[in-house]
PDB file of N, CA and C in Angstrom:
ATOM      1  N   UNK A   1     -11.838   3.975   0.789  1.00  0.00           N
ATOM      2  CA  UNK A   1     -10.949   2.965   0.262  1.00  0.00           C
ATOM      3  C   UNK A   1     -10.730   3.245  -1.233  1.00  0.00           C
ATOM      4  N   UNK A   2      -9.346   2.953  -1.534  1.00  0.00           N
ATOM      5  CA  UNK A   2      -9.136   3.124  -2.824  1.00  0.00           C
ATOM      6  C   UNK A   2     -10.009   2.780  -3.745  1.00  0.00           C
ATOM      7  N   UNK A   3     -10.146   1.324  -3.622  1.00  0.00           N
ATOM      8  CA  UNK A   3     -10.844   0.506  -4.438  1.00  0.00           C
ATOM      9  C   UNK A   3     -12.723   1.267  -4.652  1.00  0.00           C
ATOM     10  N   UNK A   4     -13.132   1.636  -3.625  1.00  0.00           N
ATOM     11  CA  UNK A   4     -14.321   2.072  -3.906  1.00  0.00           C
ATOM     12  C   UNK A   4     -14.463   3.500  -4.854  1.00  0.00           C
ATOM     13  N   UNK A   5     -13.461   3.772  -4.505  1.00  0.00           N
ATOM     14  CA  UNK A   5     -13.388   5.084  -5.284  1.00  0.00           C
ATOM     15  C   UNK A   5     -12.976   4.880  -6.943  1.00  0.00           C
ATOM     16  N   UNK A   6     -12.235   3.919  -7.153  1.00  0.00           N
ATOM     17  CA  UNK A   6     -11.979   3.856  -8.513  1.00  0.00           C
ATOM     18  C   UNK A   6     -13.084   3.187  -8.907  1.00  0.00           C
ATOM     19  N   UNK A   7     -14.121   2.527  -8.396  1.00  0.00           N
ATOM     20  CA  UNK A   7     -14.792   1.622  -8.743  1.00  0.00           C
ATOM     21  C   UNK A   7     -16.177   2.970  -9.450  1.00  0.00           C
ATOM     22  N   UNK A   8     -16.190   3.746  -8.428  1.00  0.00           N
ATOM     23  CA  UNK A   8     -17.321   4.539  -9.083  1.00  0.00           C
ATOM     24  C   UNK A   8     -16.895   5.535  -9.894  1.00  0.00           C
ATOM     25  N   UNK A   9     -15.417   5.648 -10.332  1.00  0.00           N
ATOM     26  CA  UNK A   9     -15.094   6.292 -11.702  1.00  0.00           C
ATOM     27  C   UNK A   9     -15.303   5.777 -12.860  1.00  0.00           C
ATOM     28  N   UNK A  10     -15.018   4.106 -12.880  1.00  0.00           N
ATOM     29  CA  UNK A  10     -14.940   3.186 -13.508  1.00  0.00           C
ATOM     30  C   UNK A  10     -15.649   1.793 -13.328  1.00  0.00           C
ATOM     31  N   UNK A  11     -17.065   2.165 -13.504  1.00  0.00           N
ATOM     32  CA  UNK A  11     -17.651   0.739 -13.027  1.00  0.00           C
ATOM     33  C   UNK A  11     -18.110  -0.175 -14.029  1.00  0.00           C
ATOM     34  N   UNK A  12     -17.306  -0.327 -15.307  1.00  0.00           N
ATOM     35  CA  UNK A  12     -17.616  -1.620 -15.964  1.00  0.00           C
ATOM     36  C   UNK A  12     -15.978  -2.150 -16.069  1.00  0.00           C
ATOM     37  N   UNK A  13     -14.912  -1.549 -15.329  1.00  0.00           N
ATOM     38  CA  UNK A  13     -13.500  -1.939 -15.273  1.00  0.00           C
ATOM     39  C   UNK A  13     -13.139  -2.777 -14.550  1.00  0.00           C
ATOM     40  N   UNK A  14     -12.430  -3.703 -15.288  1.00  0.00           N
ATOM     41  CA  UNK A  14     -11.601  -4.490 -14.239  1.00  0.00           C
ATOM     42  C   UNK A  14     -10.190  -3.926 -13.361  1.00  0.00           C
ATOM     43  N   UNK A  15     -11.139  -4.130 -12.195  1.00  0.00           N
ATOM     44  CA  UNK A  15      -9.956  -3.250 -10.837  1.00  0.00           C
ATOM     45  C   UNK A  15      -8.799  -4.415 -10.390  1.00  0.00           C
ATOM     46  N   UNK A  16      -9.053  -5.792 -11.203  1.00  0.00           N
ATOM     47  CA  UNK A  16      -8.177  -6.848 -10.467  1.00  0.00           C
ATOM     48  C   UNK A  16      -6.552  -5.740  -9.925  1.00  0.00           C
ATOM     49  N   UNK A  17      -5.939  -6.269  -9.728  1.00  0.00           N
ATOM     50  CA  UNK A  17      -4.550  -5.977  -8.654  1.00  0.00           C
ATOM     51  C   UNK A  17      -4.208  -6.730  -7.817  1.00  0.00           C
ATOM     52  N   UNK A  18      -2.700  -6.536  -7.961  1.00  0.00           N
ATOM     53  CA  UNK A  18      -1.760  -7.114  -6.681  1.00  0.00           C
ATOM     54  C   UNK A  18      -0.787  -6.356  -6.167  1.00  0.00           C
ATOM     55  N   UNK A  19      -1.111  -6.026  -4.665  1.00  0.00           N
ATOM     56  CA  UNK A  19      -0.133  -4.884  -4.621  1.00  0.00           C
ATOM     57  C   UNK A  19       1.219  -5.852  -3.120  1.00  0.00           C
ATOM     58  N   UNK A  20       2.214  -5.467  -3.122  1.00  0.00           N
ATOM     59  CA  UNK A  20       3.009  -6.116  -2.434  1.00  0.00           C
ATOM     60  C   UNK A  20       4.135  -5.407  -1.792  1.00  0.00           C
ATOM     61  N   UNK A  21       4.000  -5.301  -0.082  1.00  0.00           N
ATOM     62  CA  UNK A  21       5.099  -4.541   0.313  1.00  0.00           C
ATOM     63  C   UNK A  21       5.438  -5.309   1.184  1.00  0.00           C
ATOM     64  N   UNK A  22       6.452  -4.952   2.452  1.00  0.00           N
ATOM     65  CA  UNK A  22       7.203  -5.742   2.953  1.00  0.00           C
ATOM     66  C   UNK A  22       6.813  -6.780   3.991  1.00  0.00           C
ATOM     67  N   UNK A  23       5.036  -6.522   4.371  1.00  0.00           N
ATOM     68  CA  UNK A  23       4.216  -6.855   5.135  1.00  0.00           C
ATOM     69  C   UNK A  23       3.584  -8.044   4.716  1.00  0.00           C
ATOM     70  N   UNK A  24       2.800  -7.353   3.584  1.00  0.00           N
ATOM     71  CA  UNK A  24       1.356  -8.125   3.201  1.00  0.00           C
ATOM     72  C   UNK A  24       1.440  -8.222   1.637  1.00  0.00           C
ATOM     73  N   UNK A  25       0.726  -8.999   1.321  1.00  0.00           N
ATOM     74  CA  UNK A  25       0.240  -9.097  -0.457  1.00  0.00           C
ATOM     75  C   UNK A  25      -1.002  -8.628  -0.101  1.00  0.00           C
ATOM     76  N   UNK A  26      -1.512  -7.536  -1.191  1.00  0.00           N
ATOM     77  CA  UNK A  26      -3.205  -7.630  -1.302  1.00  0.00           C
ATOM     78  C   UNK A  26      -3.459  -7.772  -2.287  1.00  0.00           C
ATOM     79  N   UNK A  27      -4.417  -8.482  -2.789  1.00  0.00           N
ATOM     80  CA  UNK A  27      -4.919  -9.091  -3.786  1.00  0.00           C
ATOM     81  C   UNK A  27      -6.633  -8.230  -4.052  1.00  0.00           C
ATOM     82  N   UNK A  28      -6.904  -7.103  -5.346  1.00  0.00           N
ATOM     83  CA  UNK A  28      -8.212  -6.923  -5.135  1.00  0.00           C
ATOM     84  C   UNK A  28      -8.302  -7.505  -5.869  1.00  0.00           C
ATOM     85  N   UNK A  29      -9.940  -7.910  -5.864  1.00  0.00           N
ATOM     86  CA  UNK A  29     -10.502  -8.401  -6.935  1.00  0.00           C
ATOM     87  C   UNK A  29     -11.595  -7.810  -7.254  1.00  0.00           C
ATOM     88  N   UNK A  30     -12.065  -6.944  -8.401  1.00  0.00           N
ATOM     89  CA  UNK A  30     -12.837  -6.073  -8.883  1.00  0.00           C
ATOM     90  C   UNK A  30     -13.130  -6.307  -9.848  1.00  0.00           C
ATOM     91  N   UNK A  31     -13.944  -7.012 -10.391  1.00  0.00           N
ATOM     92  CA  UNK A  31     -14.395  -6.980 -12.181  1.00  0.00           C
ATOM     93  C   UNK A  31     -15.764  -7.974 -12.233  1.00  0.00           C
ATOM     94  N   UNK A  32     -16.490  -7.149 -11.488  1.00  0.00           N
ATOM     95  CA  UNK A  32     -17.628  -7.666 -11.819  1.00  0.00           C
ATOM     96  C   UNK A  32     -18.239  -8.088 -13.752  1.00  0.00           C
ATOM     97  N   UNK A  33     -17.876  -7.082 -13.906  1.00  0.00           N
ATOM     98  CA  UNK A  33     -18.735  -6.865 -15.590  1.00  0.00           C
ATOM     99  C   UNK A  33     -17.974  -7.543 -17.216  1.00  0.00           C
ATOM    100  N   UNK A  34     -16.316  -7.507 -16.227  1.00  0.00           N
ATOM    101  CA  UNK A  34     -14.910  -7.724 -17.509  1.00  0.00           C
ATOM    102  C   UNK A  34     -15.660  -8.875 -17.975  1.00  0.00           C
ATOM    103  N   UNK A  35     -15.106  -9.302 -19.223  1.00  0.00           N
ATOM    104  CA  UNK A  35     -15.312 -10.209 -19.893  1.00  0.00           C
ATOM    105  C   UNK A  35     -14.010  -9.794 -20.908  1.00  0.00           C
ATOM    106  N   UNK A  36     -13.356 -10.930 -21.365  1.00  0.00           N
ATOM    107  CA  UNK A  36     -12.787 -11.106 -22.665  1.00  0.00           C
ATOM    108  C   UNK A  36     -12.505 -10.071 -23.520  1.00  0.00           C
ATOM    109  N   UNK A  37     -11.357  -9.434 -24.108  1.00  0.00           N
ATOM    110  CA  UNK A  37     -11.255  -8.666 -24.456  1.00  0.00           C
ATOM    111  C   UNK A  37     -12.045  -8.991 -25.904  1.00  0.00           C
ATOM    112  N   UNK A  38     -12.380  -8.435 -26.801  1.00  0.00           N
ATOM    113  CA  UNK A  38     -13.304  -8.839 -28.324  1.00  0.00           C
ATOM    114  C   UNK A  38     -12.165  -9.500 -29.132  1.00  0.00           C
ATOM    115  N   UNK A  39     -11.137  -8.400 -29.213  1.00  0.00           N
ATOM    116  CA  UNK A  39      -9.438  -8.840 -30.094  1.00  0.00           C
ATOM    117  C   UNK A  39      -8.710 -10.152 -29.777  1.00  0.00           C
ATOM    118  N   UNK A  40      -9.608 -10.946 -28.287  1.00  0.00           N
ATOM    119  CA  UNK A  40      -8.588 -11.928 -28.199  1.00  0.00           C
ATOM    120  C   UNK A  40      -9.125 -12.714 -28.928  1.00  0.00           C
ATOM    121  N   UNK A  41     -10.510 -12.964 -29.172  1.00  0.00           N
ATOM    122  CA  UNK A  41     -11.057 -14.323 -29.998  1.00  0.00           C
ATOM    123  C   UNK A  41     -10.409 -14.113 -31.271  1.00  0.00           C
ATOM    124  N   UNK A  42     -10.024 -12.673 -31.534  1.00  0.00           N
ATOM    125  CA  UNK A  42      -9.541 -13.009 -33.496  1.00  0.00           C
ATOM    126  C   UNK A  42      -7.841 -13.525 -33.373  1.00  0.00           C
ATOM    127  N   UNK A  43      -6.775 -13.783 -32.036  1.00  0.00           N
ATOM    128  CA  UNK A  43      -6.029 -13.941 -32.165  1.00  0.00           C
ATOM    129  C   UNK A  43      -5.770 -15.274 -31.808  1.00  0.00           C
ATOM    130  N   UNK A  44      -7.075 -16.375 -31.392  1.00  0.00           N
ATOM    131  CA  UNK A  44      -6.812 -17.360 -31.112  1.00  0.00           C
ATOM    132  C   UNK A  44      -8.404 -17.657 -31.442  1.00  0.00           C
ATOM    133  N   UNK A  45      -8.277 -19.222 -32.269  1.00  0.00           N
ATOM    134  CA  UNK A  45      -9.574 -19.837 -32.486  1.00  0.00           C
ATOM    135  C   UNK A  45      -9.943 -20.212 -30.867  1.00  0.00           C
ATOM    136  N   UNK A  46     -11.384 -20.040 -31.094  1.00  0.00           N
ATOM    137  CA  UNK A  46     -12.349 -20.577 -30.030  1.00  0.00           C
ATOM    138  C   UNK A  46     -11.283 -21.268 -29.034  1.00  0.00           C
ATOM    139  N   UNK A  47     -11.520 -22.740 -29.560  1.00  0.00           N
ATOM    140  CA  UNK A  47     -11.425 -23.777 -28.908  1.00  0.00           C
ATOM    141  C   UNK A  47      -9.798 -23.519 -27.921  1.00  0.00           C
ATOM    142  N   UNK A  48      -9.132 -22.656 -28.683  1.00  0.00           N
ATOM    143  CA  UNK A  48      -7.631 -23.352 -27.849  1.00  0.00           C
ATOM    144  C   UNK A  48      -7.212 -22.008 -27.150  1.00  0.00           C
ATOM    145  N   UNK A  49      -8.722 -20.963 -26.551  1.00  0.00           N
ATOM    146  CA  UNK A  49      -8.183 -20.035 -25.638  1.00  0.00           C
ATOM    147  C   UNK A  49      -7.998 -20.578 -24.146  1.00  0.00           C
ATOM    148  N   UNK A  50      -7.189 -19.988 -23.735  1.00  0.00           N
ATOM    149  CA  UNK A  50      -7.127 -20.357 -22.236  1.00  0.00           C
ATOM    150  C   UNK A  50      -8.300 -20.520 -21.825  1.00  0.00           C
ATOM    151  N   UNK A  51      -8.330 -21.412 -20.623  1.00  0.00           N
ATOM    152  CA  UNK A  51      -9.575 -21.442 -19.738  1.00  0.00           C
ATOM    153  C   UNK A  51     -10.388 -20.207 -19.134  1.00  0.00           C
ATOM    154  N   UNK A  52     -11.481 -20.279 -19.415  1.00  0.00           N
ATOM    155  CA  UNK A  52     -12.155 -19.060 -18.523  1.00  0.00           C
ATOM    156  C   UNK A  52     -12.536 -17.234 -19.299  1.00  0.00           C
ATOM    157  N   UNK A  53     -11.350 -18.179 -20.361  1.00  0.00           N
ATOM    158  CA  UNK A  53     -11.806 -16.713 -21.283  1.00  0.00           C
ATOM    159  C   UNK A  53     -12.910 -16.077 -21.881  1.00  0.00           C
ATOM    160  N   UNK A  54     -13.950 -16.558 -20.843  1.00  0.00           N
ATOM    161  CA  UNK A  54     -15.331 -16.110 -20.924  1.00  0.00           C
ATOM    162  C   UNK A  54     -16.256 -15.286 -20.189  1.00  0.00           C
ATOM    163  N   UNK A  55     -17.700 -15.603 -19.744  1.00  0.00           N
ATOM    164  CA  UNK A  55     -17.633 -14.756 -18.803  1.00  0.00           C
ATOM    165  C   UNK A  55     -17.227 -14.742 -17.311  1.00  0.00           C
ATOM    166  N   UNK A  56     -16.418 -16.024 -17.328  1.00  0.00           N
ATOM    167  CA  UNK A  56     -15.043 -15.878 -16.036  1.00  0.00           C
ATOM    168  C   UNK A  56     -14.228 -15.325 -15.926  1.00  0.00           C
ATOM    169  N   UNK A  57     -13.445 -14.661 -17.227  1.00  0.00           N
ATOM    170  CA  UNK A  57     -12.378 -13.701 -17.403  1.00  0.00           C
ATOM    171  C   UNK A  57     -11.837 -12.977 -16.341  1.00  0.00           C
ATOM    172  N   UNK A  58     -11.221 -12.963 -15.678  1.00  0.00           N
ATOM    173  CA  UNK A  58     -10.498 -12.597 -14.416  1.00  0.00           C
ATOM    174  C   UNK A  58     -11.000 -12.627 -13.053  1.00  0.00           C
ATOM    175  N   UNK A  59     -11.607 -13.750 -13.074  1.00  0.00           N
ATOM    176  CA  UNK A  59     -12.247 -14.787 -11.659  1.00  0.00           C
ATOM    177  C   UNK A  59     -10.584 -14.649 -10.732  1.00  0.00           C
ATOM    178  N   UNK A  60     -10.508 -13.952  -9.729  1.00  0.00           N
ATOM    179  CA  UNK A  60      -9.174 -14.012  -9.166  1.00  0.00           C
ATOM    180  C   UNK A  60      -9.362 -15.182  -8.252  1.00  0.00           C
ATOM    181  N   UNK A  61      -8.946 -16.330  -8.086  1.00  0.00           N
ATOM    182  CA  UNK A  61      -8.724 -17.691  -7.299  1.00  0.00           C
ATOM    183  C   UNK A  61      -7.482 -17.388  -6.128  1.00  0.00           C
ATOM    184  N   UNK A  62      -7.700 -18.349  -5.149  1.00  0.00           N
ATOM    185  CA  UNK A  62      -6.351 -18.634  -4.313  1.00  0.00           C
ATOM    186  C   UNK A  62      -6.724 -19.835  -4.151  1.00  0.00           C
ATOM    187  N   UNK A  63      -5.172 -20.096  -3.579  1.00  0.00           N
ATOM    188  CA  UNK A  63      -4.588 -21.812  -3.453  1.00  0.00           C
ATOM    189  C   UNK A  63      -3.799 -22.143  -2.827  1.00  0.00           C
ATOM    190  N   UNK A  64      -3.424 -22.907  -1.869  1.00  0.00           N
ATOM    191  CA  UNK A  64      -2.070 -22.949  -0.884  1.00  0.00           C
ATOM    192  C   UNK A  64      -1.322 -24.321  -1.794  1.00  0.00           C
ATOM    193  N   UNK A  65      -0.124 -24.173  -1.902  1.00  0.00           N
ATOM    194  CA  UNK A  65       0.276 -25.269  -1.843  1.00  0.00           C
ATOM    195  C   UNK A  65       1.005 -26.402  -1.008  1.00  0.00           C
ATOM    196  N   UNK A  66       1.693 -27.654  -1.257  1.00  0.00           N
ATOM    197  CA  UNK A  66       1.579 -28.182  -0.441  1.00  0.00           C
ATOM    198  C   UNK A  66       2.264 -27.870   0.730  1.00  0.00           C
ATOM    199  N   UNK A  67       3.432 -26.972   0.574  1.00  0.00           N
ATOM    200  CA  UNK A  67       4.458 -26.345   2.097  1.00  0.00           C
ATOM    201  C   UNK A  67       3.656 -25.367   2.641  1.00  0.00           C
ATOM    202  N   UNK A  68       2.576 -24.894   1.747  1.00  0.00           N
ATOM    203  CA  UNK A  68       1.403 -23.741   2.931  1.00  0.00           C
ATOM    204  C   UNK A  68       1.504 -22.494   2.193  1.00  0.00           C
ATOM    205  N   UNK A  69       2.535 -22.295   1.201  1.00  0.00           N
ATOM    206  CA  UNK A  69       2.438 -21.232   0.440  1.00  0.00           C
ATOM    207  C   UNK A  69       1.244 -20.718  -0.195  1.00  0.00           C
ATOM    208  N   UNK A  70       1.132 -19.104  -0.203  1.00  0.00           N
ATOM    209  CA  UNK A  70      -0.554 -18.977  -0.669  1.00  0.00           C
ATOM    210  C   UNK A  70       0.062 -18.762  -2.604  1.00  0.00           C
ATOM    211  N   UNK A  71      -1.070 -19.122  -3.553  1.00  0.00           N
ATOM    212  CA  UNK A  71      -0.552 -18.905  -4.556  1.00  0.00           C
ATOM    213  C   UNK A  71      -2.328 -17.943  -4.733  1.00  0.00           C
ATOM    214  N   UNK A  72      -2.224 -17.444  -6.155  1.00  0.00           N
ATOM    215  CA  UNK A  72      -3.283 -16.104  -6.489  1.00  0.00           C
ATOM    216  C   UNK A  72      -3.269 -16.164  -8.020  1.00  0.00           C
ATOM    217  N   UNK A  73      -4.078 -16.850  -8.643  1.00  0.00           N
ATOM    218  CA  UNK A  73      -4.287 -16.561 -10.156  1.00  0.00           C
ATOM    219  C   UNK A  73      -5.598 -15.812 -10.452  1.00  0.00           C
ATOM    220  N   UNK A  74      -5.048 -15.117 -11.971  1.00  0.00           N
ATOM    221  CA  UNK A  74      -6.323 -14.399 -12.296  1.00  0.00           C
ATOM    222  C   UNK A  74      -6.610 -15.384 -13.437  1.00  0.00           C
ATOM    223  N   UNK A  75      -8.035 -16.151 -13.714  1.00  0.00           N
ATOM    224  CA  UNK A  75      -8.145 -16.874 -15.223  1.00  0.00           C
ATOM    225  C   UNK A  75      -7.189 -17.865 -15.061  1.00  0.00           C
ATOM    226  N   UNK A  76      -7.717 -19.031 -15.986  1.00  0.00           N
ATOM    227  CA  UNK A  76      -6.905 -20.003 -16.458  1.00  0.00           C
ATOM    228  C   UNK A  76      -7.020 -21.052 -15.774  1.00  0.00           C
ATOM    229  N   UNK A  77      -7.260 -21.371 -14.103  1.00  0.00           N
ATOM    230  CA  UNK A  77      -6.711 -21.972 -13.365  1.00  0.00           C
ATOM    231  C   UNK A  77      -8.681 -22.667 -12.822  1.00  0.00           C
ATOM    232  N   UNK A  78      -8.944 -24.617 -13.172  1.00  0.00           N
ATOM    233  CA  UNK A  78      -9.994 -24.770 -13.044  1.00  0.00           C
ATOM    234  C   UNK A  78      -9.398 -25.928 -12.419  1.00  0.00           C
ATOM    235  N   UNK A  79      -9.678 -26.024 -10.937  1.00  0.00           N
ATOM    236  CA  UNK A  79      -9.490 -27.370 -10.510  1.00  0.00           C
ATOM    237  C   UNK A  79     -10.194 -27.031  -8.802  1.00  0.00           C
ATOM    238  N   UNK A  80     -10.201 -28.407  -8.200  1.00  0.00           N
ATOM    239  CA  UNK A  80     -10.789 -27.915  -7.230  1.00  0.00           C
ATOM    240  C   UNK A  80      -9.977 -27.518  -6.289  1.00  0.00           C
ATOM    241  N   UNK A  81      -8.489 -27.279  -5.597  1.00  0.00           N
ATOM    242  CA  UNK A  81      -7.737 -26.370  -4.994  1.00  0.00           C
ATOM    243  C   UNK A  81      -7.707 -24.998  -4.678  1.00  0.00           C
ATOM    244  N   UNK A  82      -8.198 -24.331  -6.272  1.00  0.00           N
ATOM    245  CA  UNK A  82      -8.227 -23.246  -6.327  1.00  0.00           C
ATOM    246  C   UNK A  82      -9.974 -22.875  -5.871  1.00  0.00           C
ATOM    247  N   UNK A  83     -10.001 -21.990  -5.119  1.00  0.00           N
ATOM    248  CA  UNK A  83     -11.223 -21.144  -4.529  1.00  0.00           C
ATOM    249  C   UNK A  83     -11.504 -19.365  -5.293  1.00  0.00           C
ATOM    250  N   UNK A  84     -12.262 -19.519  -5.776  1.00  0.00           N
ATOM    251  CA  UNK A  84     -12.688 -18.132  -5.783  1.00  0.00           C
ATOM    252  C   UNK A  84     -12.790 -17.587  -5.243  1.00  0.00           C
ATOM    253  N   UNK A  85     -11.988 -15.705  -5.133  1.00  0.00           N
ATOM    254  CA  UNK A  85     -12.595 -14.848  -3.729  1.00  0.00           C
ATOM    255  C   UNK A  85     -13.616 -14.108  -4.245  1.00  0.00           C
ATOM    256  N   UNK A  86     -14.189 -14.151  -3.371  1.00  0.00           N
ATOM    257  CA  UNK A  86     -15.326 -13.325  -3.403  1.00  0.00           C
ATOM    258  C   UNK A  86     -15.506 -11.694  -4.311  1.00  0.00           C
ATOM    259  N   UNK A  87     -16.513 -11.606  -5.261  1.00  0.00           N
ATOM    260  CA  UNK A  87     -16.481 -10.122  -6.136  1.00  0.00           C
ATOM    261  C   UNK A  87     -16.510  -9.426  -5.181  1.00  0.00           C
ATOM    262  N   UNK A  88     -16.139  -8.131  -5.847  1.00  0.00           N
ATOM    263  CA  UNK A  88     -15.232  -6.833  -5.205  1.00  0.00           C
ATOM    264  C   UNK A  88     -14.886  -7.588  -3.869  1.00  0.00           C
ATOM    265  N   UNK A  89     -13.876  -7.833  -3.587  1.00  0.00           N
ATOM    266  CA  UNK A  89     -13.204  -7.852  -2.662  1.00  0.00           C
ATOM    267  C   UNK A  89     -12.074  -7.723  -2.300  1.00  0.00           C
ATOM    268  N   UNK A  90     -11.342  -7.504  -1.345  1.00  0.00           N
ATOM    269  CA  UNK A  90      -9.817  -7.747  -1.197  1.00  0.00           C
ATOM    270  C   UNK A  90      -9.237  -8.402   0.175  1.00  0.00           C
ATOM    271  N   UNK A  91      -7.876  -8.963  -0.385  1.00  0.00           N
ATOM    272  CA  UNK A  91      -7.795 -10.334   0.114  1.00  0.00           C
ATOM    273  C   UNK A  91      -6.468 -10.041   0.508  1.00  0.00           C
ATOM    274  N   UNK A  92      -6.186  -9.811   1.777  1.00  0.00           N
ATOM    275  CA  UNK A  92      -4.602  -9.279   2.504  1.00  0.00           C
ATOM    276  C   UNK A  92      -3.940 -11.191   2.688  1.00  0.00           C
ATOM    277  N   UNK A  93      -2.654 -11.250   2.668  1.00  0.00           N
ATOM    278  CA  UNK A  93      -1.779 -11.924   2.692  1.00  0.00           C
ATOM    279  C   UNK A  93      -0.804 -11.829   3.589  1.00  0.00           C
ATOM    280  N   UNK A  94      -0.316 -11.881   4.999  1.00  0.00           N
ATOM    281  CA  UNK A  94      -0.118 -11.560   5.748  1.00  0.00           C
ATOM    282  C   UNK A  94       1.612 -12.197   5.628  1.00  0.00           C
ATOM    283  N   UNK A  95       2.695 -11.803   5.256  1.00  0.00           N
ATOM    284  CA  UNK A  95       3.933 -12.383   5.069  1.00  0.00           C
ATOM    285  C   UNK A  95       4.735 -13.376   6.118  1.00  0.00           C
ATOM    286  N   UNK A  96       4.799 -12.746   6.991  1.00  0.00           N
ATOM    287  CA  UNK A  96       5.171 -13.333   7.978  1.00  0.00           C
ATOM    288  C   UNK A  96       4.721 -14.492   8.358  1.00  0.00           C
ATOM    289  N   UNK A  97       2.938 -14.662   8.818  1.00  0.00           N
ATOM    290  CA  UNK A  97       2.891 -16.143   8.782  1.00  0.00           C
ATOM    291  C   UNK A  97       1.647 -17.019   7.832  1.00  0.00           C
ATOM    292  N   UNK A  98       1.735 -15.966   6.763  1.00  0.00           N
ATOM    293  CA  UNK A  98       0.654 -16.645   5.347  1.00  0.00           C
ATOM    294  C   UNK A  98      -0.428 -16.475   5.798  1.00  0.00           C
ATOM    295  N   UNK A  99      -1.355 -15.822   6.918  1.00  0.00           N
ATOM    296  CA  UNK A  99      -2.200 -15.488   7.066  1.00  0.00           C
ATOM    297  C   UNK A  99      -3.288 -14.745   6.436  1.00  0.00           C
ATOM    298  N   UNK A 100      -4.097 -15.395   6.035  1.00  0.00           N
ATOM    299  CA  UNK A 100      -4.955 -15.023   4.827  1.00  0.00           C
ATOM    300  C   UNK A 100      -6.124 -14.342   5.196  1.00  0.00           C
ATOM    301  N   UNK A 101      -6.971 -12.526   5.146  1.00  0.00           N
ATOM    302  CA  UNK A 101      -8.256 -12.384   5.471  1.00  0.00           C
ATOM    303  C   UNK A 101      -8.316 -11.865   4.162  1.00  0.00           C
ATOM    304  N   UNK A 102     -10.116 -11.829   3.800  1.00  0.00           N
ATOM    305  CA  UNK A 102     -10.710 -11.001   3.027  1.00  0.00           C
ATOM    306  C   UNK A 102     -11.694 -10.472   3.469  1.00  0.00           C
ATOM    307  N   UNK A 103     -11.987  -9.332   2.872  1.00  0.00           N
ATOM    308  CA  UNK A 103     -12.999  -8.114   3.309  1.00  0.00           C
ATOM    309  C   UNK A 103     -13.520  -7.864   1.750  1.00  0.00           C
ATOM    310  N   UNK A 104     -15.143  -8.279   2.031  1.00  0.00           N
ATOM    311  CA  UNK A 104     -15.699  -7.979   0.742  1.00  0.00           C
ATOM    312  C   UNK A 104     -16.193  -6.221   0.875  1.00  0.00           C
ATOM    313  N   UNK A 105     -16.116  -6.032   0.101  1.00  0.00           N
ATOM    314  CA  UNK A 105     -16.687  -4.583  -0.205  1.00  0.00           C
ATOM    315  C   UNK A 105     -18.293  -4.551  -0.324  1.00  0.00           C
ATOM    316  N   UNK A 106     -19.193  -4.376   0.615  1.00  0.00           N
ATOM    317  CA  UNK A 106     -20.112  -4.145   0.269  1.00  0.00           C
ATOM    318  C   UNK A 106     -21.024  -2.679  -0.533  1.00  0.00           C
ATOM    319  N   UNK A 107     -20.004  -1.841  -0.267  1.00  0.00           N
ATOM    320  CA  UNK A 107     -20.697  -0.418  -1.006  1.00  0.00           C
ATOM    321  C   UNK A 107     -20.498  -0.634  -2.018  1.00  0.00           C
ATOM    322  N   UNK A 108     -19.521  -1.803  -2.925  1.00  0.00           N
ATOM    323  CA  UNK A 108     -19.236  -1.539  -4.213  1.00  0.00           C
ATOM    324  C   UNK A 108     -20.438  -2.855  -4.596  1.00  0.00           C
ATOM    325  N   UNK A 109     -20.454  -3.665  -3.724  1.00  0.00           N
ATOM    326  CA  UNK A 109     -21.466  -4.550  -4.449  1.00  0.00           C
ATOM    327  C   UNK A 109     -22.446  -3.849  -4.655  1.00  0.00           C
ATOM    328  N   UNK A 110     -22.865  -3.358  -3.893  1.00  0.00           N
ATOM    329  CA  UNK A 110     -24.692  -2.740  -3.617  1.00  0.00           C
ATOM    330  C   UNK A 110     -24.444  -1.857  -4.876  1.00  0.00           C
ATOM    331  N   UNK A 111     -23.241  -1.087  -5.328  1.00  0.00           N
ATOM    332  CA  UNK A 111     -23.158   0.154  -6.131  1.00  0.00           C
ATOM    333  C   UNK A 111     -23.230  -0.580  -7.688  1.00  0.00           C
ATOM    334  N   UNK A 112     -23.135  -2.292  -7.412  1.00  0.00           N
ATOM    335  CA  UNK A 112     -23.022  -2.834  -8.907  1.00  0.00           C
ATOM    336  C   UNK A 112     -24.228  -3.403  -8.726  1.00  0.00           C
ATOM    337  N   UNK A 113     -25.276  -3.432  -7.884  1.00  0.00           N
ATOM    338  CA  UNK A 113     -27.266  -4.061  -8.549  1.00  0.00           C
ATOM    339  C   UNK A 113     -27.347  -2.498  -9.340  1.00  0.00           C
ATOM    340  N   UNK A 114     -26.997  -1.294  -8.642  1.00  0.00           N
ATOM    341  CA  UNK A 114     -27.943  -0.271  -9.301  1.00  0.00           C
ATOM    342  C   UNK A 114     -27.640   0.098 -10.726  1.00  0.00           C
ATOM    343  N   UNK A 115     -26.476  -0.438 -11.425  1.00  0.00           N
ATOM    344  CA  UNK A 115     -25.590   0.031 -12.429  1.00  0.00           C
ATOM    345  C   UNK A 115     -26.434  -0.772 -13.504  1.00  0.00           C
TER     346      UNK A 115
END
């Protein structure tokens, strides 16, 4: 899988992504380690960064809304609607009828205790 492979080129990177073709949305979510870029705290005081700009920093969430639509934020988004997916994982979107699976990656978890 893609994702495993970039993951052990790059394992303190955030792999988040959304990729979208005529089928499916996939949504990975990869960033175990990201945190906050350093440059954003000097471009905004503390207090008035977006939500999460910590060590939540690209927590990828989903959310249906109320017609059933799936929605997908990375950061920002703290309420109880929104669900966290699961680290390293990825999360297919099925177009046709919003059908939602995820498949966690376990080689990449196990590959992030030993790191």
């Amino acid at each position: 899988m893609a994702a495993a492979m970039l993951r052990a080129e790059f394992p303190c990177g955030s792999l988040n992504a959304l990729v979208l073709d005529s089928e499916n949305l996939v949504v990975v979510h990869a960033n175990p380690r990201s945190l906050a870029p350093d440059d954003l705290a000097d471009l905004f005081e503390e207090a008035s960064l977006p939500l999460e700009h910590n060590e939540q920093y690209g927590v990828m969430r989903l959310a249906r809304d109320i017609d059933g639509g799936v929605l997908v934020s990375s950061t920002g988004v703290l309420s109880d609607d929104w669900e966290p997916l699961p680290a390293e994982s990825v999360t297919t979107v099925r177009l046709a009828d919003l059908r939602v699976t995820t498949e966690e990656l376990p080689a990449l978890t196990a590959g992030i205790a030993t790191l």
